[in-house]
Structures are given as structure tokens and as C-alpha cells.
PDB file of N, CA and C in Angstrom:
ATOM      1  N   UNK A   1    -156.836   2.482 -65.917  1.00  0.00           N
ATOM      2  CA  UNK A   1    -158.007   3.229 -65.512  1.00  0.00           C
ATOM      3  C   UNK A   1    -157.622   4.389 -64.604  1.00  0.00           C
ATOM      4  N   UNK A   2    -156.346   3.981 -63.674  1.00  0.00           N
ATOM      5  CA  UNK A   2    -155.911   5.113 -62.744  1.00  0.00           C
ATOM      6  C   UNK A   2    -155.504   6.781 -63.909  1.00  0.00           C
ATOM      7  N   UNK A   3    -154.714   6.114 -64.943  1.00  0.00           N
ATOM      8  CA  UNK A   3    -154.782   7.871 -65.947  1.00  0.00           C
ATOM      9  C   UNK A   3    -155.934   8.067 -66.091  1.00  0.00           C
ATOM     10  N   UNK A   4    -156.411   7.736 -66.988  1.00  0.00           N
ATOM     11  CA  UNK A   4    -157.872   8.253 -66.952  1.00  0.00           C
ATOM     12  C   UNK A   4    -158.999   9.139 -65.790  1.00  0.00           C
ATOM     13  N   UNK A   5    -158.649   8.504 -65.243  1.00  0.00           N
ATOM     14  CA  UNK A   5    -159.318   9.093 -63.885  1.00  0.00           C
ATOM     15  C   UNK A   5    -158.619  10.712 -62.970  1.00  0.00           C
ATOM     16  N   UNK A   6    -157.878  10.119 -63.162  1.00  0.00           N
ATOM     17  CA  UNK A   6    -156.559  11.443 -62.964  1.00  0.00           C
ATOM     18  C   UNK A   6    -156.078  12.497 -63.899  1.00  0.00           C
ATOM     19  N   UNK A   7    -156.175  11.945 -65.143  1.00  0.00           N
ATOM     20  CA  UNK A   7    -155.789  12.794 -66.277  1.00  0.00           C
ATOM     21  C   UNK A   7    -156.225  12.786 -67.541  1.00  0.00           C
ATOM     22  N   UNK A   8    -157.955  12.779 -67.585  1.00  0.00           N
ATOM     23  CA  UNK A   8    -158.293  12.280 -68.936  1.00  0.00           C
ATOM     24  C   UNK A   8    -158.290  12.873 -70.283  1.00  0.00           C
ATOM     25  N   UNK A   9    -157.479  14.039 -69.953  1.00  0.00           N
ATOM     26  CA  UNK A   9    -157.087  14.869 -71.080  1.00  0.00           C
ATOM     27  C   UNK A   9    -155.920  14.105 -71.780  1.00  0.00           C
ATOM     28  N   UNK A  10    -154.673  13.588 -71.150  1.00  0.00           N
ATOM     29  CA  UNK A  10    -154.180  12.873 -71.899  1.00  0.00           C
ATOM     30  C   UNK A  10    -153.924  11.548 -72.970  1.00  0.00           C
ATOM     31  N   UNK A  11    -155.190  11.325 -72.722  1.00  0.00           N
ATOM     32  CA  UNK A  11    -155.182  10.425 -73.189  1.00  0.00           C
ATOM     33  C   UNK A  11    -156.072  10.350 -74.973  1.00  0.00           C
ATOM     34  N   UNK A  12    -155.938  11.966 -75.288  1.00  0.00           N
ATOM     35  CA  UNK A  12    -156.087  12.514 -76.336  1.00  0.00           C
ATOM     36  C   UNK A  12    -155.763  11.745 -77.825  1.00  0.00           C
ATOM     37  N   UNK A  13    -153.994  12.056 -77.246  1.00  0.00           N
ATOM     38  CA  UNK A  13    -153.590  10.921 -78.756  1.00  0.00           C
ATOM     39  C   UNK A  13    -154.156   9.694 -79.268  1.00  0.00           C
ATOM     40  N   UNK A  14    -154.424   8.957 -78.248  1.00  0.00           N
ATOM     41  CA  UNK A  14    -155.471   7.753 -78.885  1.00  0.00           C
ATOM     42  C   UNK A  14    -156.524   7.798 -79.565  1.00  0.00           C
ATOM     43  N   UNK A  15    -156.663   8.901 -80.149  1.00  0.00           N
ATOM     44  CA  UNK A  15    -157.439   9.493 -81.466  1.00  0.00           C
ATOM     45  C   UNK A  15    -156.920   9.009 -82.269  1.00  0.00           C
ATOM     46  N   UNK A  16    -155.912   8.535 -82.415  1.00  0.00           N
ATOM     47  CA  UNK A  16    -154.744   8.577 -83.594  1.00  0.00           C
ATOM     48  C   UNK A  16    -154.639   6.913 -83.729  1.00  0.00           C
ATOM     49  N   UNK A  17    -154.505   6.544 -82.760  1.00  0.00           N
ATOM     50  CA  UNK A  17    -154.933   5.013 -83.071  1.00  0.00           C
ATOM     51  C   UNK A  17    -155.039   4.321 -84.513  1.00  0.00           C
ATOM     52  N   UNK A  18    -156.732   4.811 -84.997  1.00  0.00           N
ATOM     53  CA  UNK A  18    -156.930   4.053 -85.834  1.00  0.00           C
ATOM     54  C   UNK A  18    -155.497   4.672 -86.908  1.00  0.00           C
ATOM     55  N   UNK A  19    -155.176   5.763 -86.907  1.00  0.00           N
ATOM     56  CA  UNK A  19    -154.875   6.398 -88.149  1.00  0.00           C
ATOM     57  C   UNK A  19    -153.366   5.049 -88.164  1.00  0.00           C
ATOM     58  N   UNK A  20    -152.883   4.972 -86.762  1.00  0.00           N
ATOM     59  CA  UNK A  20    -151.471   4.302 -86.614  1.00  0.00           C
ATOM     60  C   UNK A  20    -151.679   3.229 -87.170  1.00  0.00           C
ATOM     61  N   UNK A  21    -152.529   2.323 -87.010  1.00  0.00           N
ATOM     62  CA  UNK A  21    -153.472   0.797 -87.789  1.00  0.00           C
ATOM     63  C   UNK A  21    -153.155   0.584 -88.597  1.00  0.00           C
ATOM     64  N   UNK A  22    -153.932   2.011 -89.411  1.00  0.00           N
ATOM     65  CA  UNK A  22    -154.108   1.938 -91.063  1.00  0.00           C
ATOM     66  C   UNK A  22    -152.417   2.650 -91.490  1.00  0.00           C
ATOM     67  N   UNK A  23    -151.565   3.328 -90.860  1.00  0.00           N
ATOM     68  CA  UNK A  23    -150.289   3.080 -91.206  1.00  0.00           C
ATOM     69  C   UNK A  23    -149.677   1.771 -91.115  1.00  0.00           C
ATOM     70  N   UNK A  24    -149.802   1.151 -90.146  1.00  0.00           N
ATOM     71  CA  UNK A  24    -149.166  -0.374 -89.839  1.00  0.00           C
ATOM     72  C   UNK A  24    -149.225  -1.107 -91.169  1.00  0.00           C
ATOM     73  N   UNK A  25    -149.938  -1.487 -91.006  1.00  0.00           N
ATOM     74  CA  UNK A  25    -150.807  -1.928 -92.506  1.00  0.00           C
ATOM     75  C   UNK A  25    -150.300  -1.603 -93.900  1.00  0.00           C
ATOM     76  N   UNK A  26    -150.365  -0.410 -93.905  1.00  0.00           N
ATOM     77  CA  UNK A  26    -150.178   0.035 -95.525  1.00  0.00           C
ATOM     78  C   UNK A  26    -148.407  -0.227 -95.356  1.00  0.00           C
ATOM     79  N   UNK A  27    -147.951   0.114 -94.387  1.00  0.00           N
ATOM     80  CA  UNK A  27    -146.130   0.137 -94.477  1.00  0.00           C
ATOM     81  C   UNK A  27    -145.865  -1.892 -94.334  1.00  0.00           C
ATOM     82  N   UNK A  28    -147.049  -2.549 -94.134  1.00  0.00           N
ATOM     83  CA  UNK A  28    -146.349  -4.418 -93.978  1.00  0.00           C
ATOM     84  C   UNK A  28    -147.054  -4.417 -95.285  1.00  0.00           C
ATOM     85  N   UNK A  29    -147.432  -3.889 -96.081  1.00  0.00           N
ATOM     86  CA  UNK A  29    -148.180  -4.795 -97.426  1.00  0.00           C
ATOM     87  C   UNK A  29    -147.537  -3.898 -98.637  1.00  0.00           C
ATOM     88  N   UNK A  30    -146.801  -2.481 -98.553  1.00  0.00           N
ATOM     89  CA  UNK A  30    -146.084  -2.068 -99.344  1.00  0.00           C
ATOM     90  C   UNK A  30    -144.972  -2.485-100.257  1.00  0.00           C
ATOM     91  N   UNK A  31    -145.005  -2.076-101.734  1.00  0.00           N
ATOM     92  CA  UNK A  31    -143.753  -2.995-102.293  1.00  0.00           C
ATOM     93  C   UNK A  31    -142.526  -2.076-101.834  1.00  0.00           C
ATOM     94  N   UNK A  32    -141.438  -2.570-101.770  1.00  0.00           N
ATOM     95  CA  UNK A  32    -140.404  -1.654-101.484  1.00  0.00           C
ATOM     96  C   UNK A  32    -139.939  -0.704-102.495  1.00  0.00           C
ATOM     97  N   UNK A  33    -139.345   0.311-102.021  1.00  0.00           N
ATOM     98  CA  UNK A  33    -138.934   1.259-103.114  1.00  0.00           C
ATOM     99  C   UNK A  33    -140.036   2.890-102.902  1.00  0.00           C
ATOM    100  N   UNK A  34    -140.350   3.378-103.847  1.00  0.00           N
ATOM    101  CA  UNK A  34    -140.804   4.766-103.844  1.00  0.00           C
ATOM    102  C   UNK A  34    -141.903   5.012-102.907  1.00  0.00           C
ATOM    103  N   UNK A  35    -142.217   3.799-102.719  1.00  0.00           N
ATOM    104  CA  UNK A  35    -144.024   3.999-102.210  1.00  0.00           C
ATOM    105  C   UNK A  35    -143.275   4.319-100.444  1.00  0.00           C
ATOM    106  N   UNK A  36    -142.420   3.983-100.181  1.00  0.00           N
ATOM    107  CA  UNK A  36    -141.719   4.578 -98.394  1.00  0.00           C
ATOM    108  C   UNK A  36    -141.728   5.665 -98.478  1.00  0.00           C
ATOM    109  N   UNK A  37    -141.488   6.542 -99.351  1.00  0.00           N
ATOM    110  CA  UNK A  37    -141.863   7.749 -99.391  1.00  0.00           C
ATOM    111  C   UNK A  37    -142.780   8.185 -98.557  1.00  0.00           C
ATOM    112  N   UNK A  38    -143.722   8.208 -99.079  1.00  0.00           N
ATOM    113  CA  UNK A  38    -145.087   8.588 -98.797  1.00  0.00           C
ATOM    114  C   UNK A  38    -145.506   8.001 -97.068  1.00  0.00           C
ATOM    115  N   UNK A  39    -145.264   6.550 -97.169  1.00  0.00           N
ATOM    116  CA  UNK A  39    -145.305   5.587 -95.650  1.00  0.00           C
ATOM    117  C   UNK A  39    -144.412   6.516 -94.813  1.00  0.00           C
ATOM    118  N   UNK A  40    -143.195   7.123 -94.954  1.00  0.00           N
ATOM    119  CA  UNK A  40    -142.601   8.063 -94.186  1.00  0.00           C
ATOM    120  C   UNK A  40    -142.806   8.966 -93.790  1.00  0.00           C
ATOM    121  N   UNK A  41    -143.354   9.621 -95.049  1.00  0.00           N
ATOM    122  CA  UNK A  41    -144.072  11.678 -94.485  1.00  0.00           C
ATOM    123  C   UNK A  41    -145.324  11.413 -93.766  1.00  0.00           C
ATOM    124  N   UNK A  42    -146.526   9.915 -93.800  1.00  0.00           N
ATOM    125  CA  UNK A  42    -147.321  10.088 -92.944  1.00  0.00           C
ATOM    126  C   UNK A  42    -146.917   9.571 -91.650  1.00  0.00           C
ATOM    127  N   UNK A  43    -146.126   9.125 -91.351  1.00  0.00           N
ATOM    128  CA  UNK A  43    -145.336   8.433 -90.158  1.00  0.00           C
ATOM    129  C   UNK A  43    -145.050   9.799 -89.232  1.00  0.00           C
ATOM    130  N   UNK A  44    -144.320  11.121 -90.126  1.00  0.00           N
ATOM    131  CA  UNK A  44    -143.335  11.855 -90.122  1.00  0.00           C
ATOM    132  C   UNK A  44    -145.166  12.880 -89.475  1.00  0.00           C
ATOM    133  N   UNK A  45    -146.912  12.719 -90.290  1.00  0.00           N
ATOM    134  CA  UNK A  45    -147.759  13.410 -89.934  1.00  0.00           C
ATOM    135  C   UNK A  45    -147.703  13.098 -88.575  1.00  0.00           C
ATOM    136  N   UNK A  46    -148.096  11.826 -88.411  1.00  0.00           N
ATOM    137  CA  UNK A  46    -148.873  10.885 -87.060  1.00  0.00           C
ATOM    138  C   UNK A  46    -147.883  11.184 -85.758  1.00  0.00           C
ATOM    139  N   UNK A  47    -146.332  11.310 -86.323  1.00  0.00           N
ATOM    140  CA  UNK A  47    -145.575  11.796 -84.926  1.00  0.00           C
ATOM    141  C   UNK A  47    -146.184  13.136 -84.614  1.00  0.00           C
ATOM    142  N   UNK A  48    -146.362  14.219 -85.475  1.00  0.00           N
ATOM    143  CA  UNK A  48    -146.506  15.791 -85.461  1.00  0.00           C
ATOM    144  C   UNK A  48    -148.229  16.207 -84.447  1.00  0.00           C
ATOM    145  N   UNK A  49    -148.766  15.360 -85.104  1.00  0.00           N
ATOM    146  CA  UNK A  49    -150.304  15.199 -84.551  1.00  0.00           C
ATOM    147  C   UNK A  49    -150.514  14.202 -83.476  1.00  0.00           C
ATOM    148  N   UNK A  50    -149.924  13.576 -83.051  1.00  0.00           N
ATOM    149  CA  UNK A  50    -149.470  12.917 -81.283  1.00  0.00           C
ATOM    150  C   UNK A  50    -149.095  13.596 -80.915  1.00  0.00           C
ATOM    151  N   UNK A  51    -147.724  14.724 -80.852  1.00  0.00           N
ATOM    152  CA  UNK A  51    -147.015  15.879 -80.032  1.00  0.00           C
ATOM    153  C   UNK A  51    -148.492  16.788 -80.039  1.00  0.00           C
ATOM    154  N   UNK A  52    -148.953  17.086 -80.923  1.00  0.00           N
ATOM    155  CA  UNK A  52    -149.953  18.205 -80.549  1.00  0.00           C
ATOM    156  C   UNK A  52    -151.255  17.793 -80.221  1.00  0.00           C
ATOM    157  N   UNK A  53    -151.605  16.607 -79.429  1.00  0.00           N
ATOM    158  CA  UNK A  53    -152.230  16.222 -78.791  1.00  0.00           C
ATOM    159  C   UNK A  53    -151.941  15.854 -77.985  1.00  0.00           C
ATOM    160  N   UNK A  54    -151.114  15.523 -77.484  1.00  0.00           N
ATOM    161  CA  UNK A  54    -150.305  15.291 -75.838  1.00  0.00           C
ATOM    162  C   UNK A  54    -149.991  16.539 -75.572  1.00  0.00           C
ATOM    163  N   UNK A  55    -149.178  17.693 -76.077  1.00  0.00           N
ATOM    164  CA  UNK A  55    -149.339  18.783 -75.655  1.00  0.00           C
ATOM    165  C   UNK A  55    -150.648  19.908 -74.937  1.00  0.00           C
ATOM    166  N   UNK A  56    -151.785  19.202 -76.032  1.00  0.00           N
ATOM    167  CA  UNK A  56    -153.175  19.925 -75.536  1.00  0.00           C
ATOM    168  C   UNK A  56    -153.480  19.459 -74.822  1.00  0.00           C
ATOM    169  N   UNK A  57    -153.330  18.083 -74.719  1.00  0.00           N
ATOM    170  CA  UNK A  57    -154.081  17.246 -73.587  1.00  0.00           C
ATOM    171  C   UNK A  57    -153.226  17.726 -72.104  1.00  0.00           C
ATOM    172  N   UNK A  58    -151.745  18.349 -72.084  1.00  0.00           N
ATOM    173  CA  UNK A  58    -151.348  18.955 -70.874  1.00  0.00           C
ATOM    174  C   UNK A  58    -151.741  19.865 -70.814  1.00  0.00           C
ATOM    175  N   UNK A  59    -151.636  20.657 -71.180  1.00  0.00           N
ATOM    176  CA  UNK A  59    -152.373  22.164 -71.252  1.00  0.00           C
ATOM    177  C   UNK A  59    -153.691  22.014 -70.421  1.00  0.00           C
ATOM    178  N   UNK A  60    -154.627  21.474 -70.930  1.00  0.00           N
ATOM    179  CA  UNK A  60    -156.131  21.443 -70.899  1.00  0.00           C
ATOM    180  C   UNK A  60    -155.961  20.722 -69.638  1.00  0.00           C
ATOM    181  N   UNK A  61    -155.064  20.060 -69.247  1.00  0.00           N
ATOM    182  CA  UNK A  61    -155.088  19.631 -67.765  1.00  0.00           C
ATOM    183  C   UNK A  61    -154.750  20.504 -66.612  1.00  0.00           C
ATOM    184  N   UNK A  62    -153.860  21.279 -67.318  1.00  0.00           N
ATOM    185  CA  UNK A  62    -153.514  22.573 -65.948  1.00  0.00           C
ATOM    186  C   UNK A  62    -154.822  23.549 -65.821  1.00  0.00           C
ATOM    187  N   UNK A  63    -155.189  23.907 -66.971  1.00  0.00           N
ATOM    188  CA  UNK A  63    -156.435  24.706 -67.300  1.00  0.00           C
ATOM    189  C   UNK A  63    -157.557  24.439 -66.692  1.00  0.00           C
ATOM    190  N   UNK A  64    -157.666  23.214 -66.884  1.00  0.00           N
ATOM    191  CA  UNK A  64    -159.028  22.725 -65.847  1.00  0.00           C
ATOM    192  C   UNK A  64    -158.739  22.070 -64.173  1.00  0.00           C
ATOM    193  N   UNK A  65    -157.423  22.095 -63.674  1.00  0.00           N
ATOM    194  CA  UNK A  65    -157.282  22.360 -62.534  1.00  0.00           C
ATOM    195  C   UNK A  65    -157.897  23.299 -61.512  1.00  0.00           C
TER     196      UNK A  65
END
């Protein structure tokens, strides 16, 4: 509760949450082989779109200082 209170811009990425879930999920019930593919490049999204929400969420914290 202390981030939050202090920094509730960061706590942005947890948008992403559900999306991480529904990766969890699809990568434990996958057959092995081609289908990692795909389980990888969205792995490879969900890192890209956490950095650019922890990034905004700093930003938007100096900003509203």
C-alpha cells in the first residue's frame, strides 16, 4: 500500500496482469513444438508493453511532481 500511495503511477504494468495469466496458461497446456513460437513472440509482446509502462508510469511521476 506504501507504493501506491507514494507512486501510483507505477504501478501501471499491472494492466498486464491478466494478459500474463492468459500467457501462463496457454504456454502449461501447449503441445510442444511449433506452437512456442507464437507462446514466445507474445512473451517477447508482454516484456515490450511492461517496459513501456513502467517507463510511463516514471515519467508521469516526475511530471506530476
Amino acid at each position: 500500500m506504501t507504493l501506491l500511495a507514494r507512486a501510483p503511477t507505477l504501478v501501471l504494468p499491472l494492466l498486464l496482469l491478466p494478459a500474463a495469466v492468459r500467457l501462463l496458461r496457454d504456454f502449461l497446456s501447449c503441445a510442444p513444438g511449433a506452437a512456442y513460437t507464437d507462446i514466445l513472440f507474445r512473451t517477447f509482446r508482454l516484456e515490450l508493453y511492461f517496459s513501456v509502462l513502467l517507463s510511463a508510469g516514471v515519467l508521469l511521476m516526475r511530471v506530476l511532481r
